[in-house]
Protein backbone atom coordinates (compact mmCIF):
# COMPACT_ATOMS: atom_id res chain seq x y z
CA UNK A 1 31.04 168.42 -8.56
CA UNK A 2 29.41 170.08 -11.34
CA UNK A 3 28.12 173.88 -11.44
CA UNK A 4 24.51 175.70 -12.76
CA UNK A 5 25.22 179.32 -13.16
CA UNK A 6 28.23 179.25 -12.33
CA UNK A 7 28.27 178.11 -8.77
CA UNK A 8 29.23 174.69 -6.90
CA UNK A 9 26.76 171.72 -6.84
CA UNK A 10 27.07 168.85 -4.51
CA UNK A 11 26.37 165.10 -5.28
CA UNK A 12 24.95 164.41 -1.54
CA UNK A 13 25.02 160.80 0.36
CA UNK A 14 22.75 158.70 -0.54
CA UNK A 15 21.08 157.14 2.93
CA UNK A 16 20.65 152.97 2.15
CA UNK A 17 16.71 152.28 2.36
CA UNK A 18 15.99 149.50 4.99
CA UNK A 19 16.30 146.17 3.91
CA UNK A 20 12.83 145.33 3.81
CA UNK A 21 12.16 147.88 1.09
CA UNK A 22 15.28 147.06 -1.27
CA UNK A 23 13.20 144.51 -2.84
CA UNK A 24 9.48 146.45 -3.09
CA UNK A 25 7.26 145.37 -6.00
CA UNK A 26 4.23 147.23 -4.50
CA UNK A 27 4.10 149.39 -7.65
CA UNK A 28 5.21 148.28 -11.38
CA UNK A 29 8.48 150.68 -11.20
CA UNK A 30 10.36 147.24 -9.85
CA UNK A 31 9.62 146.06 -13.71
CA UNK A 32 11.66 148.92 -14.78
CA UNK A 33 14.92 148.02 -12.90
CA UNK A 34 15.76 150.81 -11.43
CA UNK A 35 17.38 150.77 -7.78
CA UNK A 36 15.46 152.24 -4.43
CA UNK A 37 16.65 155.22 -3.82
CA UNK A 38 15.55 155.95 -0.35
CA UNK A 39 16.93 160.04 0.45
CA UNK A 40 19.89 161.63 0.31
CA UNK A 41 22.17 164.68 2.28
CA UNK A 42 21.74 164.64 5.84
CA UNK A 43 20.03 161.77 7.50
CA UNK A 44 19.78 163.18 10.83
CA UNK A 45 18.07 166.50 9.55
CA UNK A 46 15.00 168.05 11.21
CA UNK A 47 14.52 169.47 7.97
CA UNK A 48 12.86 166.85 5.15
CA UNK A 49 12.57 168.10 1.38
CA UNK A 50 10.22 165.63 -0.92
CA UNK A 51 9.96 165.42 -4.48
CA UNK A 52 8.02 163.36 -6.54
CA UNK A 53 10.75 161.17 -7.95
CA UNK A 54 14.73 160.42 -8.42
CA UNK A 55 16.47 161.96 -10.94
CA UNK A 56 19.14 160.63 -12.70
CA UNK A 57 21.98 159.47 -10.84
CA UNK A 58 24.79 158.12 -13.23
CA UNK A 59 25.65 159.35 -16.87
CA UNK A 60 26.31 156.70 -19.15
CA UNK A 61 29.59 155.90 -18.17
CA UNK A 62 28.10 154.92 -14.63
CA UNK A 63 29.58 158.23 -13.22
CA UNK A 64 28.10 160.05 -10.42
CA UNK A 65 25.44 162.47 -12.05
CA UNK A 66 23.93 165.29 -10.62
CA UNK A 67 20.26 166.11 -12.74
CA UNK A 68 18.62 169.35 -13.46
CA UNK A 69 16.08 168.94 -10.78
CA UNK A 70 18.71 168.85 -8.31
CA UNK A 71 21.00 171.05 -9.24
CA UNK A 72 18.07 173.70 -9.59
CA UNK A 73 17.15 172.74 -5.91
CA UNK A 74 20.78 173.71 -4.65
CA UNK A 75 20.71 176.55 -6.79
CA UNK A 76 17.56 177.63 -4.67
CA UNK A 77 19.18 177.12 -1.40
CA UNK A 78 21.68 179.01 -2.05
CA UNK A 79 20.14 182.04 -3.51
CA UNK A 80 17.76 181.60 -0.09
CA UNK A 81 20.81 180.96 2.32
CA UNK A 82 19.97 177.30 3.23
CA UNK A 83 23.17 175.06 3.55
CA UNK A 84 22.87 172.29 0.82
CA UNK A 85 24.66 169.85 3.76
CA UNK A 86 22.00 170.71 6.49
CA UNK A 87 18.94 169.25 4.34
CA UNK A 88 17.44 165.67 4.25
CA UNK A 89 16.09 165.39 0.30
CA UNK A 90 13.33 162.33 -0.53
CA UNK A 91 11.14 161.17 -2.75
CA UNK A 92 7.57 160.30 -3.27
CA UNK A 93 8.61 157.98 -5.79
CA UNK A 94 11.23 155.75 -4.51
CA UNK A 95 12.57 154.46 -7.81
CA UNK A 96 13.31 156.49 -11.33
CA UNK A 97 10.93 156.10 -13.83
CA UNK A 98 12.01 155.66 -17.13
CA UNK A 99 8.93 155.15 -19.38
CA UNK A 100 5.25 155.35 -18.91
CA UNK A 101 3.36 154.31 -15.89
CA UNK A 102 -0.04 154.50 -14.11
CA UNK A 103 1.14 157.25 -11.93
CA UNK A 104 -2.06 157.18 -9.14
CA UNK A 105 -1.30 153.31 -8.48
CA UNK A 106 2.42 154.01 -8.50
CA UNK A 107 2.10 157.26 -6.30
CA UNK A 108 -0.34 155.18 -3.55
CA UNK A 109 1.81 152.16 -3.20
CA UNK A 110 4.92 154.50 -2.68
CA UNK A 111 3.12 155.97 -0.06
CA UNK A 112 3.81 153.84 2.36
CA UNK A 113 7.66 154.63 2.14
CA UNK A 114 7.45 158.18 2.76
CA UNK A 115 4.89 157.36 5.84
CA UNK A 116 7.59 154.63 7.41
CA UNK A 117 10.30 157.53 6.66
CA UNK A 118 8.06 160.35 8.66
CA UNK A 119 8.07 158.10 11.43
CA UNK A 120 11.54 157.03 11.63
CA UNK A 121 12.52 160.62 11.55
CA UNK A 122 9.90 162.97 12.83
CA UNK A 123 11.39 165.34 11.22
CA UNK A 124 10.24 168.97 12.21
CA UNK A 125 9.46 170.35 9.42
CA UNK A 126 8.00 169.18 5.60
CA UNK A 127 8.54 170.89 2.44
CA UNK A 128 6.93 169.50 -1.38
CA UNK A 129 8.17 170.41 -4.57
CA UNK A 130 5.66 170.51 -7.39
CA UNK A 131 1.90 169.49 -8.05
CA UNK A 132 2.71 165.43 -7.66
CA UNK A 133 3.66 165.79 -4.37
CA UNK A 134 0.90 168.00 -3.35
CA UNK A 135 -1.80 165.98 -5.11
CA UNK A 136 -0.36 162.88 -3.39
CA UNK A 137 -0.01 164.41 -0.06
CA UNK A 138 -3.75 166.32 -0.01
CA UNK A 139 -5.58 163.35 -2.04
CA UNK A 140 -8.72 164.67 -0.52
CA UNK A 141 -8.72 168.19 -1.19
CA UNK A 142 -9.73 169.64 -4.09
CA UNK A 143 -7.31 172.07 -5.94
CA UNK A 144 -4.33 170.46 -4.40
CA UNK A 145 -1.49 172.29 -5.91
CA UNK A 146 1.50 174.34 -5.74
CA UNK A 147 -0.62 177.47 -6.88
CA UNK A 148 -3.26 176.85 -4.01
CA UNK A 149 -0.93 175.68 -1.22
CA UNK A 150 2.18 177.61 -1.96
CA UNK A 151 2.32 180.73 0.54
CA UNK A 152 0.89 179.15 3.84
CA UNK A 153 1.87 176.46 6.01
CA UNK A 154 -0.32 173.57 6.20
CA UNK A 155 -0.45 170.10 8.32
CA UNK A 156 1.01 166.59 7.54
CA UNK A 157 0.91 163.94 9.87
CA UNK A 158 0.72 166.77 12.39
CA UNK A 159 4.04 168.14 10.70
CA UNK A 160 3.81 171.43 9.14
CA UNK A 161 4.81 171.49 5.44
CA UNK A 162 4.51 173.94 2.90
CA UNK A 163 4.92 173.80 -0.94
CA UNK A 164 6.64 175.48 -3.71
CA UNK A 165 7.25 174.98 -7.21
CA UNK A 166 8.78 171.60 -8.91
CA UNK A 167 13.02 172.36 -9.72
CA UNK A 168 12.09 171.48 -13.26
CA UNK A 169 9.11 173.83 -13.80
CA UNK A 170 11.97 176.45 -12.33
CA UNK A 171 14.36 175.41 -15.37
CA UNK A 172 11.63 175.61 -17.74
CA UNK A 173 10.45 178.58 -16.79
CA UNK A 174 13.10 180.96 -15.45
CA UNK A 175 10.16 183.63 -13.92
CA UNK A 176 9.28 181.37 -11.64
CA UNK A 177 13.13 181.29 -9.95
CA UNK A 178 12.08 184.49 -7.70
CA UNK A 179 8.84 183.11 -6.54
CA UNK A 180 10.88 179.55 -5.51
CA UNK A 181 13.61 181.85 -3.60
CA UNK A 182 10.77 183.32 -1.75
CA UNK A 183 9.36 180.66 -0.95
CA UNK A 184 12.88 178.60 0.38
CA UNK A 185 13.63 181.70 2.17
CA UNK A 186 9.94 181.55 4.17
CA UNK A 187 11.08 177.61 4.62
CA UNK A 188 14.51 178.41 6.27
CA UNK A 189 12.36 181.26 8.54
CA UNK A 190 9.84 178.56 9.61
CA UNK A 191 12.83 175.99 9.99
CA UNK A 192 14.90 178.17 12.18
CA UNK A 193 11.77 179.39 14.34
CA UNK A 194 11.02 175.22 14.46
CA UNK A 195 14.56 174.44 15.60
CA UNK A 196 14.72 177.41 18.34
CA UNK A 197 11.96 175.96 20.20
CA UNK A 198 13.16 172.54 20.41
């Protein structure tokens, strides 16, 4: 456990991904040697957070390593009254990058992942983090970001999913932390009102 500001952060459970992805060499991230990392926290959520890629997840000693994008998440939840436990977190990305890479090849072969993931879980309700996920998500329509989506609830594989700023561009940018709040808090509104009716 490590803390931002003070407060508890939680290295979740990573979920395995199915065997027939472990091996994926649809993109040129399997070059880099980095692991699949399929989700983590709650596998049974109705509730399913994506970012754009993993973080970090060991330090050098090959400890367990929680990274600034999410520890900024948790420190969002909090602030917004979500329970860090209750969430399912994945990626659009399924493996860390760690140097350069054509990122719209990379981001259309990982695709595929999130699409098998959606319907595996049906999950209830979708929330993106930053302008990768958005652009990847809404390839078709122009203006596809955070700025243009953020504030309104929009449809996903007939899944309604909204969007709010990237962790990171919260830690860079500090002004920003009050507009992500707002936006987790309208998440865990529409989440609630979601879960009521099933």
């Amino acid at each position: 456990m490590t803390t931002e500001m003070g407060h508890p952060c939680v290295i979740l459970p990573e979920e395995q991904a199915p065997e027939s992805t472990q091996h994926c060499e649809r993109c040129e991230l399997f070059k880099q040697r980095n692991r699949i990392i399929w989700g983590e926290g709650n596998p049974e959520s109705s509730l399913m957070l994506i970012l754009d890629n993993p973080g970090a997840r060991e330090d050098r000693e090959g400890n367990p390593f929680l990274c600034g994008t999410r520890e900024t998440l948790q420190l969002g939840m909090r602030e917004a009254g979500m329970d860090t436990h209750a969430v399912y977190v994945t990626y659009l990305l399924k493996r860390r990058p760690i140097r350069a890479y054509n990122k719209p090849a990379t981001r259309a072969a990982c695709l595929s992942h999130l699409q098998l993931q959606l319907l595996q879980k049906q999950p209830s309700v979708l929330f993106g983090f930053g302008n990768a996920v958005a652009a990847a998500l809404f390839p078709q329509q122009e203006n596809a970001t955070v700025k243009e989506l953020r504030g309104n609830w929009h449809k996903f594989g007939g899944m309604p999913i909204g969007f709010t700023y990237h962790p990171l561009a919260v830690r860079r940018r500090p002004n920003l932390l009050r507009f992500f709040v707002e936006d987790l808090k309208a998440l865990k509104e529409k989440w609630e009102e979601k879960t009521a009716r099933e």
